[in-house]
PDB file of N, CA and C in Angstrom:
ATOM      1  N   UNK A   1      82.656 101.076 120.187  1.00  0.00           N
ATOM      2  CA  UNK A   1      83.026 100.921 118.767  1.00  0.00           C
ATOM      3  C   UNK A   1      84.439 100.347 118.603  1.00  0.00           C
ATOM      4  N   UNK A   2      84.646  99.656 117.368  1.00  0.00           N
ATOM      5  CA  UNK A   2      85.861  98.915 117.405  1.00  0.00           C
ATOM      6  C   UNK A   2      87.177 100.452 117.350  1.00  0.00           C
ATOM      7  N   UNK A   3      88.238  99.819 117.631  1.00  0.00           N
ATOM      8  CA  UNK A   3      89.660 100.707 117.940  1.00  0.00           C
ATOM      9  C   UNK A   3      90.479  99.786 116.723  1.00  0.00           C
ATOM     10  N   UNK A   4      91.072 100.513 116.209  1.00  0.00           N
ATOM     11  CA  UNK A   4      91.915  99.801 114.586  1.00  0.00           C
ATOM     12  C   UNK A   4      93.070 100.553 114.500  1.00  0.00           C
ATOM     13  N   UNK A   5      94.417  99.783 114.552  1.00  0.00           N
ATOM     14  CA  UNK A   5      95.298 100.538 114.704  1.00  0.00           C
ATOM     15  C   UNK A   5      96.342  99.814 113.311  1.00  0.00           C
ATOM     16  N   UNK A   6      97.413 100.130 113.007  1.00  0.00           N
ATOM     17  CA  UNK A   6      98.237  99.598 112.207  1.00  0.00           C
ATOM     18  C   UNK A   6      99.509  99.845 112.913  1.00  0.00           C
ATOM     19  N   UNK A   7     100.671  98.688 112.379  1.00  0.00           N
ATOM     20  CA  UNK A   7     101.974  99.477 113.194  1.00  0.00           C
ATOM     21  C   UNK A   7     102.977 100.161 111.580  1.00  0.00           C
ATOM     22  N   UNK A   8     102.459  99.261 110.505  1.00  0.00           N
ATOM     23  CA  UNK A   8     103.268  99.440 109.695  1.00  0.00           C
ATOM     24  C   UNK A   8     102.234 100.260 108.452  1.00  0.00           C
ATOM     25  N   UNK A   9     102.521 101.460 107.669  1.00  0.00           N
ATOM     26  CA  UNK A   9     101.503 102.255 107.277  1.00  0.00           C
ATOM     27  C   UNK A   9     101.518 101.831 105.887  1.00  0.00           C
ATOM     28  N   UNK A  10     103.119 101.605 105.314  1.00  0.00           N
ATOM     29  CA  UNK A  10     103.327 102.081 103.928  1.00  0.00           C
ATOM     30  C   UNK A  10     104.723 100.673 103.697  1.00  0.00           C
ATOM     31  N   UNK A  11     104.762 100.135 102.841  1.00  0.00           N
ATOM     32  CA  UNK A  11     105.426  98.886 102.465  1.00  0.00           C
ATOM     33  C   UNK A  11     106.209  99.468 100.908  1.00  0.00           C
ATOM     34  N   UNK A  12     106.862  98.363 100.630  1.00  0.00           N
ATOM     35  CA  UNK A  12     107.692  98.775  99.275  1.00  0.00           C
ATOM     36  C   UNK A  12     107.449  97.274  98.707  1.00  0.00           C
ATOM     37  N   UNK A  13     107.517  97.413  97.690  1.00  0.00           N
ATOM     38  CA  UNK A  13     107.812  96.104  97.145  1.00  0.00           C
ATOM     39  C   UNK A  13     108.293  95.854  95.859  1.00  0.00           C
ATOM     40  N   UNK A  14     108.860  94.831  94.434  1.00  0.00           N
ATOM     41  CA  UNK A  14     109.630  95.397  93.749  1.00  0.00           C
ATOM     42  C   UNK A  14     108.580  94.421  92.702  1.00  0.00           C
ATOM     43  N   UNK A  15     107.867  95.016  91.578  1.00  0.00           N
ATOM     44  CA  UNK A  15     107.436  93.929  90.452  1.00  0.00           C
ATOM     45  C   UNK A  15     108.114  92.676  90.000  1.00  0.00           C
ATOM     46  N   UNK A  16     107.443  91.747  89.994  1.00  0.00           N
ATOM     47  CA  UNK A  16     107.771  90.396  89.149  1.00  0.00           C
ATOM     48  C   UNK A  16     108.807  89.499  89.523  1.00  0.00           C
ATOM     49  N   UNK A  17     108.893  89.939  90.786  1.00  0.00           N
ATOM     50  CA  UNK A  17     110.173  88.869  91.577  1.00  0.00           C
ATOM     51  C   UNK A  17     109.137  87.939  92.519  1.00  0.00           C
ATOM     52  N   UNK A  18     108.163  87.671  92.564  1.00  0.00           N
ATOM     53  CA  UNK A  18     107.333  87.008  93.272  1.00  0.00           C
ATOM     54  C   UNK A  18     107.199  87.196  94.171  1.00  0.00           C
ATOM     55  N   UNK A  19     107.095  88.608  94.840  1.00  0.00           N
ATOM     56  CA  UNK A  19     107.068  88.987  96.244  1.00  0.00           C
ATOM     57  C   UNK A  19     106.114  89.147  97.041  1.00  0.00           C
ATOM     58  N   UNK A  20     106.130  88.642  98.190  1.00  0.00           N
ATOM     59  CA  UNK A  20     104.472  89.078  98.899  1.00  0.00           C
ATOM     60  C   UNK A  20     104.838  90.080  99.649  1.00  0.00           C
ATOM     61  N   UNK A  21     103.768  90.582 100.333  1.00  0.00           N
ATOM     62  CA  UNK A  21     103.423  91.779 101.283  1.00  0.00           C
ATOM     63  C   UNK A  21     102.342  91.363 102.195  1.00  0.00           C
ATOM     64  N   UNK A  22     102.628  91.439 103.575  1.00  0.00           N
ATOM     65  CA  UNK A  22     101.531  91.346 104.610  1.00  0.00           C
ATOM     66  C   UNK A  22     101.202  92.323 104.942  1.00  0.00           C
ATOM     67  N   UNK A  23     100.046  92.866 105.296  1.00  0.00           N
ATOM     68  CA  UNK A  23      99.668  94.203 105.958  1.00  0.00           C
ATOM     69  C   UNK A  23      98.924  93.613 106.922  1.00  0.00           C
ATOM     70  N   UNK A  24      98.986  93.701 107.766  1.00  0.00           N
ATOM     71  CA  UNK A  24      98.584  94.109 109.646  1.00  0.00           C
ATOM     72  C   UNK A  24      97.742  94.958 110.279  1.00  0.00           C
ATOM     73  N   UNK A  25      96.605  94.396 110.829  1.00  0.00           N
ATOM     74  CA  UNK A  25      95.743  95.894 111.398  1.00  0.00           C
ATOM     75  C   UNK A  25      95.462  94.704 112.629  1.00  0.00           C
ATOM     76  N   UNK A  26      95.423  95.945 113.915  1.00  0.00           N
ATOM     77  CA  UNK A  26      94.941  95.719 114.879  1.00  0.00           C
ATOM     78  C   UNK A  26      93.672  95.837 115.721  1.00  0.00           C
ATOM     79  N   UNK A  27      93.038  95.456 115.894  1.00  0.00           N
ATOM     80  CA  UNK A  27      92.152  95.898 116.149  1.00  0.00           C
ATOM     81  C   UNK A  27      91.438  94.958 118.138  1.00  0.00           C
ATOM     82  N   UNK A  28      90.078  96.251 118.351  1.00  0.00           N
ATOM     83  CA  UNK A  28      89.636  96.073 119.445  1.00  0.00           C
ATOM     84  C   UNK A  28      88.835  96.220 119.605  1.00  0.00           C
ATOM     85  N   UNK A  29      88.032  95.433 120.435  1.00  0.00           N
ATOM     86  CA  UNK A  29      85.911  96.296 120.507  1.00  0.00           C
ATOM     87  C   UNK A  29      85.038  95.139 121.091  1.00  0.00           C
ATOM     88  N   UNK A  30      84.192  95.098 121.799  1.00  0.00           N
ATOM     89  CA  UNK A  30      83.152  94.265 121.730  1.00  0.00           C
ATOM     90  C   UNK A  30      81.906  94.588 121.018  1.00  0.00           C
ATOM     91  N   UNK A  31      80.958  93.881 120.655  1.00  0.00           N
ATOM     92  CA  UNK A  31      81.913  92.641 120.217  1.00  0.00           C
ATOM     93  C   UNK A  31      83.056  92.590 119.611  1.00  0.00           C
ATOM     94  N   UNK A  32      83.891  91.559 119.046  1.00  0.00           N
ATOM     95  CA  UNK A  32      84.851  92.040 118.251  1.00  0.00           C
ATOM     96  C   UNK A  32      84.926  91.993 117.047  1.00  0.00           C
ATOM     97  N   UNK A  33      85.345  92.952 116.662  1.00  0.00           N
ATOM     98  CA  UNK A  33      84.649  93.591 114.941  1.00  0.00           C
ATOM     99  C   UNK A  33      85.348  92.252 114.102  1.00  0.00           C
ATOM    100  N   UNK A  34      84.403  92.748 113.011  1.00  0.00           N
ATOM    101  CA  UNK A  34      84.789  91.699 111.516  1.00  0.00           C
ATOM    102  C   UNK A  34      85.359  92.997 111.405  1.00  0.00           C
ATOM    103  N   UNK A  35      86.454  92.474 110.557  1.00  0.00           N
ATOM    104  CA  UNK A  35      87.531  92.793 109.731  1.00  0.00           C
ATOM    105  C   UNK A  35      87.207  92.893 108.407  1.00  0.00           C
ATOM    106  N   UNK A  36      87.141  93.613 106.950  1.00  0.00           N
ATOM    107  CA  UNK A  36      87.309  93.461 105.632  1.00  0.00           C
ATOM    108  C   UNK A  36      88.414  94.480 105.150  1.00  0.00           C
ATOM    109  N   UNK A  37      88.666  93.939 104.184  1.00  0.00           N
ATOM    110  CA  UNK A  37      90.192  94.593 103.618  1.00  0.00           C
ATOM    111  C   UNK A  37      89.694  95.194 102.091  1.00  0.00           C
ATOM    112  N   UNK A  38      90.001  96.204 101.178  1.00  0.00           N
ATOM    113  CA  UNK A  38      88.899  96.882 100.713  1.00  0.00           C
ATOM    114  C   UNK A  38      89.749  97.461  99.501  1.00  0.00           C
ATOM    115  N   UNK A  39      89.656  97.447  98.562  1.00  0.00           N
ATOM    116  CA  UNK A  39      91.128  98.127  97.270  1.00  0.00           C
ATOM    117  C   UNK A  39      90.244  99.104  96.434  1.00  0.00           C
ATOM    118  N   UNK A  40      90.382 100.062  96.172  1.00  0.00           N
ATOM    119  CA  UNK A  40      89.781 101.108  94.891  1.00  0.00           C
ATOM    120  C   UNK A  40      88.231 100.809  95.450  1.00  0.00           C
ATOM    121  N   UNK A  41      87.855 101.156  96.666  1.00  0.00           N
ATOM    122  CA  UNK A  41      86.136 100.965  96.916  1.00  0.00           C
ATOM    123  C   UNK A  41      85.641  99.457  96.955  1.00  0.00           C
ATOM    124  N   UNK A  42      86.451  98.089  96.401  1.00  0.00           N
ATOM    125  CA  UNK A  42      85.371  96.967  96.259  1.00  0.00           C
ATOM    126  C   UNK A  42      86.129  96.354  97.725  1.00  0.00           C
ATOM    127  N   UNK A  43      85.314  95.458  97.866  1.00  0.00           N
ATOM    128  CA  UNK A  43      85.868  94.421  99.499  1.00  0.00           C
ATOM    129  C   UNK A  43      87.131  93.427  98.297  1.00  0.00           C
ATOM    130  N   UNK A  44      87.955  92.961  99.108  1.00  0.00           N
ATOM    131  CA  UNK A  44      88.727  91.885  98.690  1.00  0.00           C
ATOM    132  C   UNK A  44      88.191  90.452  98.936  1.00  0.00           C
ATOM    133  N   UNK A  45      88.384  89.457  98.199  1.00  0.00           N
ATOM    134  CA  UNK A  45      87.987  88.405  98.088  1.00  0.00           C
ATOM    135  C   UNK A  45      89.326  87.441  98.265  1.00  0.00           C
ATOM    136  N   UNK A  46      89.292  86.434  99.755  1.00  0.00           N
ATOM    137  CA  UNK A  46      90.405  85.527  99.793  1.00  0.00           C
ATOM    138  C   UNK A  46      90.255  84.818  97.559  1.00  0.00           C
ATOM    139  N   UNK A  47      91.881  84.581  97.811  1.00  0.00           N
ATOM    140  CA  UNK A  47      92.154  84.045  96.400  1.00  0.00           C
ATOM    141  C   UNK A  47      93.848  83.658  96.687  1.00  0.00           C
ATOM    142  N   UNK A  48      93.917  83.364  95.133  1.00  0.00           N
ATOM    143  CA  UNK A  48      95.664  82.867  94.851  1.00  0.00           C
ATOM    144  C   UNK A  48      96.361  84.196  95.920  1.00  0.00           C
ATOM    145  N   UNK A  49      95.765  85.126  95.026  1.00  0.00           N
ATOM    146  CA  UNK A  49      96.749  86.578  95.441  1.00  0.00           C
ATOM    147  C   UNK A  49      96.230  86.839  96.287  1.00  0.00           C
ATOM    148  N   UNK A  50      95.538  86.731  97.381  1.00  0.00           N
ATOM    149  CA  UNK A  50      94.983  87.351  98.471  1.00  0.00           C
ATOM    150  C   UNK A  50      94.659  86.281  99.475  1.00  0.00           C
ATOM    151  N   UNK A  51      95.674  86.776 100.522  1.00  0.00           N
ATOM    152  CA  UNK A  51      95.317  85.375 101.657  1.00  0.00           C
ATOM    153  C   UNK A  51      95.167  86.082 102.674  1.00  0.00           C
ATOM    154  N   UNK A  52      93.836  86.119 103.654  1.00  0.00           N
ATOM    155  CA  UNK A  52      93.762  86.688 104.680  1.00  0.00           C
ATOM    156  C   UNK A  52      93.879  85.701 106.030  1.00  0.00           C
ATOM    157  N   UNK A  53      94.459  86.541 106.876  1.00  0.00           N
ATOM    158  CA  UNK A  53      94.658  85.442 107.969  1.00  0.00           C
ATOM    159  C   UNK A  53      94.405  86.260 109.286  1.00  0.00           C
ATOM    160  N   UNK A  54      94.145  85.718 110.417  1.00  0.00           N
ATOM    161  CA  UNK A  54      93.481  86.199 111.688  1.00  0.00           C
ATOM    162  C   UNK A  54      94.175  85.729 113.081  1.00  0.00           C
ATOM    163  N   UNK A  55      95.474  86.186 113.778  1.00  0.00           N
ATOM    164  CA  UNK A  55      96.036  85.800 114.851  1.00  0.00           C
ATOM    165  C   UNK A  55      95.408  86.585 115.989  1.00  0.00           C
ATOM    166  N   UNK A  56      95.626  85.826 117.239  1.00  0.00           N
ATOM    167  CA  UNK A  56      95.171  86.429 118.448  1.00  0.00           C
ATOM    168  C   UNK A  56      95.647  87.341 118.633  1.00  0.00           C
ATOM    169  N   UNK A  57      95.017  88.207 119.849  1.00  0.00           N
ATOM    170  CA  UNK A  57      95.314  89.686 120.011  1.00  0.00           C
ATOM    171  C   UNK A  57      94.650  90.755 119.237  1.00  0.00           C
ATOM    172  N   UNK A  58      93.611  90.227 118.496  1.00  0.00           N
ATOM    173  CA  UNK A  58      93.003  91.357 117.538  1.00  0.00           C
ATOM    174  C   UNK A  58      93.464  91.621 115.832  1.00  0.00           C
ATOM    175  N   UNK A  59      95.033  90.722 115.696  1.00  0.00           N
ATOM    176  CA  UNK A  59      95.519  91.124 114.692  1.00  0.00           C
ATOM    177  C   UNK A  59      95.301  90.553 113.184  1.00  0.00           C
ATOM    178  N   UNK A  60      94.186  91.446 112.128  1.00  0.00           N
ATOM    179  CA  UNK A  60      94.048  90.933 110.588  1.00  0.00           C
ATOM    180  C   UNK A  60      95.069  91.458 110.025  1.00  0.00           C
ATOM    181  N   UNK A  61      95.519  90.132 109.244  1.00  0.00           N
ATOM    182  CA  UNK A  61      96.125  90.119 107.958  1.00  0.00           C
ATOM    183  C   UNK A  61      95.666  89.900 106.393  1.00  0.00           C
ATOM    184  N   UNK A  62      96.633  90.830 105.761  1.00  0.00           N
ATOM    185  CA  UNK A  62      96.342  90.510 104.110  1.00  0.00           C
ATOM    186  C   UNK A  62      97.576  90.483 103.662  1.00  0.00           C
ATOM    187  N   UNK A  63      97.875  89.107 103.250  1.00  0.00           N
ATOM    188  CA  UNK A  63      99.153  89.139 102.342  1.00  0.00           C
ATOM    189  C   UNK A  63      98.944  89.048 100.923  1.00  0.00           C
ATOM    190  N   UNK A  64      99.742  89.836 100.333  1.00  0.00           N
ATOM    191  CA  UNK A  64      99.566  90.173  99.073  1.00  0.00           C
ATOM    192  C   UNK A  64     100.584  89.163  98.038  1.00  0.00           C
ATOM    193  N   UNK A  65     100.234  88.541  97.216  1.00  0.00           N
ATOM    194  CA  UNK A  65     101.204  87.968  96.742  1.00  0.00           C
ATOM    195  C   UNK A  65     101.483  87.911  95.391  1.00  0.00           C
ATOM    196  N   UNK A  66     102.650  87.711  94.853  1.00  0.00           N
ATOM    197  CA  UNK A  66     102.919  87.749  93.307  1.00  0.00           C
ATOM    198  C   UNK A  66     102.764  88.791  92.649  1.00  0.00           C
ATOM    199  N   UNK A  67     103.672  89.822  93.567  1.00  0.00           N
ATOM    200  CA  UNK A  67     103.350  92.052  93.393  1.00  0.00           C
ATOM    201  C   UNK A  67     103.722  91.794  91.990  1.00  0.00           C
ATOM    202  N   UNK A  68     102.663  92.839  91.318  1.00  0.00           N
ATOM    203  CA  UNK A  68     102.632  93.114  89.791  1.00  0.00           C
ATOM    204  C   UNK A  68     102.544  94.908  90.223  1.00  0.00           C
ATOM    205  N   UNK A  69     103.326  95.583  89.375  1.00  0.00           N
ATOM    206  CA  UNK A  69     103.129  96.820  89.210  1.00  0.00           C
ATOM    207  C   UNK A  69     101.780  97.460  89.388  1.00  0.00           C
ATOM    208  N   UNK A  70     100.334  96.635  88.961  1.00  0.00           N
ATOM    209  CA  UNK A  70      99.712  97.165  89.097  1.00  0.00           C
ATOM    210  C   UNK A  70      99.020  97.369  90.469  1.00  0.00           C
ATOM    211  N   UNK A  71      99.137  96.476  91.305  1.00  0.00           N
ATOM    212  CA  UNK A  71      99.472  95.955  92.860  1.00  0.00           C
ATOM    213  C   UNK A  71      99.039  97.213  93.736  1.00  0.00           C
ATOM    214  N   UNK A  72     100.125  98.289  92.932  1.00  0.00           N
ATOM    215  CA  UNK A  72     100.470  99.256  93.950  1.00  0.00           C
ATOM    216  C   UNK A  72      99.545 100.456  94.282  1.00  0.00           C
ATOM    217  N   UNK A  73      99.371 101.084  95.305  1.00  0.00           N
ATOM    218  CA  UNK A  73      98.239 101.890  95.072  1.00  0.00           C
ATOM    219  C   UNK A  73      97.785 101.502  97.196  1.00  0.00           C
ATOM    220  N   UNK A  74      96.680 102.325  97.335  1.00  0.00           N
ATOM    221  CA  UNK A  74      95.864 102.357  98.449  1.00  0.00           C
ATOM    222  C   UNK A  74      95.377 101.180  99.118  1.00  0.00           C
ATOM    223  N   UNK A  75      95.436 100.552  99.808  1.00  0.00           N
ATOM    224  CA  UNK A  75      94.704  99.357 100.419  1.00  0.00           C
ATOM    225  C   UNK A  75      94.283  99.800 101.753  1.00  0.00           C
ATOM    226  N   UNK A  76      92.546  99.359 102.048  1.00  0.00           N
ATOM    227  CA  UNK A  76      92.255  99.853 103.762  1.00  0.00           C
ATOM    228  C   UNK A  76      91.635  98.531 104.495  1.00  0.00           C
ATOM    229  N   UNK A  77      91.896  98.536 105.363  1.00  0.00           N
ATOM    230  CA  UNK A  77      91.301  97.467 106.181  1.00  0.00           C
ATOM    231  C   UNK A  77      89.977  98.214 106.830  1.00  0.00           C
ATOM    232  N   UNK A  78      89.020  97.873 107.489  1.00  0.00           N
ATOM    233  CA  UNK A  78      87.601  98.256 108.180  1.00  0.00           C
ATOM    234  C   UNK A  78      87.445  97.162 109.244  1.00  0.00           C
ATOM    235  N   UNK A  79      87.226  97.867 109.937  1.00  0.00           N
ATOM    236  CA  UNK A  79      86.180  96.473 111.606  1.00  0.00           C
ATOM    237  C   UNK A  79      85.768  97.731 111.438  1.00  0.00           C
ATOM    238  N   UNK A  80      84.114  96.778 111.906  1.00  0.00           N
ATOM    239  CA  UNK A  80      83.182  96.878 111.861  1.00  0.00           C
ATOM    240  C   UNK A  80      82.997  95.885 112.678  1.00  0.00           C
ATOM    241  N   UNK A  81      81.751  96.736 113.891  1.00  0.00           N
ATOM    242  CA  UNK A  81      80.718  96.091 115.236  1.00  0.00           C
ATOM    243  C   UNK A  81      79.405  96.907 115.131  1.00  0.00           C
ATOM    244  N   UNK A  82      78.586  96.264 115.906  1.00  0.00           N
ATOM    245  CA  UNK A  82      77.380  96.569 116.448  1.00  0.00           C
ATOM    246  C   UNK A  82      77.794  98.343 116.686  1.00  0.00           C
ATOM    247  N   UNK A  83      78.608  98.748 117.639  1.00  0.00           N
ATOM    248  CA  UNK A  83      78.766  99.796 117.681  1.00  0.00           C
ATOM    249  C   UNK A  83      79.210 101.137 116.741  1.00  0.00           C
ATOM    250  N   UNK A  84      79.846 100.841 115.250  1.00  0.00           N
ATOM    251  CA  UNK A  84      80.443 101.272 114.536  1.00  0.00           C
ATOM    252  C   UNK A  84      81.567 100.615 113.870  1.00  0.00           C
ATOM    253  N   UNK A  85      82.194 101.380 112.605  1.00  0.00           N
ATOM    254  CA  UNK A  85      83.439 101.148 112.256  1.00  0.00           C
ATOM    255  C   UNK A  85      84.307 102.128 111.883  1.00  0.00           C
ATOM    256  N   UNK A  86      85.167 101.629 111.532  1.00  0.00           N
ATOM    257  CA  UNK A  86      86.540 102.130 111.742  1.00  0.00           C
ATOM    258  C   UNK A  86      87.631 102.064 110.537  1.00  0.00           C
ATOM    259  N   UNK A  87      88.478 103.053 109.961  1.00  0.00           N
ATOM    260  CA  UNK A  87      89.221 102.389 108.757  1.00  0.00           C
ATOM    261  C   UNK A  87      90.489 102.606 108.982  1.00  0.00           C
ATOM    262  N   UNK A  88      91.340 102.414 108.402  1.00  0.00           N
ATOM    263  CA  UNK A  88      92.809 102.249 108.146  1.00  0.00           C
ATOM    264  C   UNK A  88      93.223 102.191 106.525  1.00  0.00           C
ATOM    265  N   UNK A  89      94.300 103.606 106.461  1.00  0.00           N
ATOM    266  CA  UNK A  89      94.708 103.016 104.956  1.00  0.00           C
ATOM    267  C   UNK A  89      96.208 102.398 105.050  1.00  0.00           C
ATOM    268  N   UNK A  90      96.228 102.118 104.218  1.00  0.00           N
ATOM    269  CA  UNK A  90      97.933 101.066 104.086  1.00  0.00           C
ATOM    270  C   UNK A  90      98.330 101.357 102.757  1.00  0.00           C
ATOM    271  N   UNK A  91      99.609 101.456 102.369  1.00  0.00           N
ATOM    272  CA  UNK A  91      99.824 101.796 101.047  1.00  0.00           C
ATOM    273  C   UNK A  91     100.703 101.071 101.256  1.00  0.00           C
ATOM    274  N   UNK A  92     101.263 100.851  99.278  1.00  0.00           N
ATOM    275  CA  UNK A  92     101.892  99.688  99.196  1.00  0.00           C
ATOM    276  C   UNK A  92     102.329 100.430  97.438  1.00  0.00           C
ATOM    277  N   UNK A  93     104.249 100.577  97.484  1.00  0.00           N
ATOM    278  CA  UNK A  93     104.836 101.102  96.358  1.00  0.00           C
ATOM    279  C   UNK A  93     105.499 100.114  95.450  1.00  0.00           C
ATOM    280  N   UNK A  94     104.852  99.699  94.420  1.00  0.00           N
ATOM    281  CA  UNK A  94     105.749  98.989  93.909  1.00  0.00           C
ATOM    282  C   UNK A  94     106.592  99.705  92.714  1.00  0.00           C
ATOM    283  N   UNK A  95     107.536  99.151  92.778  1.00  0.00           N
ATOM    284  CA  UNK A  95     108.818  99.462  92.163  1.00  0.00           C
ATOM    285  C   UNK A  95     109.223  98.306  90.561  1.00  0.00           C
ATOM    286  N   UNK A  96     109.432  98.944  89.618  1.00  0.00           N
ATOM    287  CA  UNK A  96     109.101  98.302  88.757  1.00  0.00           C
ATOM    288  C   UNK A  96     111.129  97.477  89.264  1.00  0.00           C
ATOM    289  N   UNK A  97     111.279  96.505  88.428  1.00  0.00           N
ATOM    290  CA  UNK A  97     112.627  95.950  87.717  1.00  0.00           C
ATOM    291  C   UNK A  97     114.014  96.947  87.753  1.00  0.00           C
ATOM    292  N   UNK A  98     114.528  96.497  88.427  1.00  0.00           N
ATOM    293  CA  UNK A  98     115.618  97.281  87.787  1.00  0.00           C
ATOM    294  C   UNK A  98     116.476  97.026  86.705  1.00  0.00           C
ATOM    295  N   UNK A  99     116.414  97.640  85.469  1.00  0.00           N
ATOM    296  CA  UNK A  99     117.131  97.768  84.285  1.00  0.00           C
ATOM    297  C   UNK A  99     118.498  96.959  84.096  1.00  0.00           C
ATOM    298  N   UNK A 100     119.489  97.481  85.353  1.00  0.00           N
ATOM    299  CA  UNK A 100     120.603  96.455  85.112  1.00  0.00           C
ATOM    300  C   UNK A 100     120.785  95.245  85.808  1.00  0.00           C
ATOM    301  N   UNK A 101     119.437  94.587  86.536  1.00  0.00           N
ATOM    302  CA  UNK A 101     119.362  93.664  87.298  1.00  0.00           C
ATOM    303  C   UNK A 101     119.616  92.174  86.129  1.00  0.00           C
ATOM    304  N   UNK A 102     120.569  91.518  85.837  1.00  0.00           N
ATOM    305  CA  UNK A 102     120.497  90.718  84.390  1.00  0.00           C
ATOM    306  C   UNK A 102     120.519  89.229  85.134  1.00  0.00           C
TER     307      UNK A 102
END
């Protein structure tokens, strides 16, 4: 069954400054698992705000982009093989504006 690891659990990020966020999962298995990345129960869909990307070594990405307050909240990645799957959660705080930022 696939092995899914993360190095980084929990991210910060600040509303409306155009900021992205990558989240990172590692993963291992033969075969080697598909990857889906998953928000409030639905799968994520590549888009503007959602770019997934796939480097060697096992490692999926989801960068998050153009953090809106509402952004923030639970995100999990899943591999999934023939043998089983596997999840990971990732959280991600966004931080509204700061007041005297002018």
């Amino acid at each position: 069954p696939p092995v899914l690891s993360v190095f980084q659990q929990s991210f910060n990020a600040t509303a409306d400054y155009q900021e992205s966020v990558t989240f990172t999962c590692i993963t291992s298995g033969s075969p080697d698992p598909l990857v889906t990345w998953h928000r409030k129960g639905k799968q994520l869909e590549p888009s503007d705000k959602y770019i997934f990307s796939r480097l060697e070594g096992g490692r999926s990405m989801l960068t998050i982009r153009n953090i809106r307050q509402a952004d923030g909240g639970t995100f999990s990645c899943n591999a999934t093989n023939k043998a089983g799957s596997q999840e990971r959660d990732l959280f991600l705080k966004v931080f509204g504006k700061d007041v005297n930022d002018h």
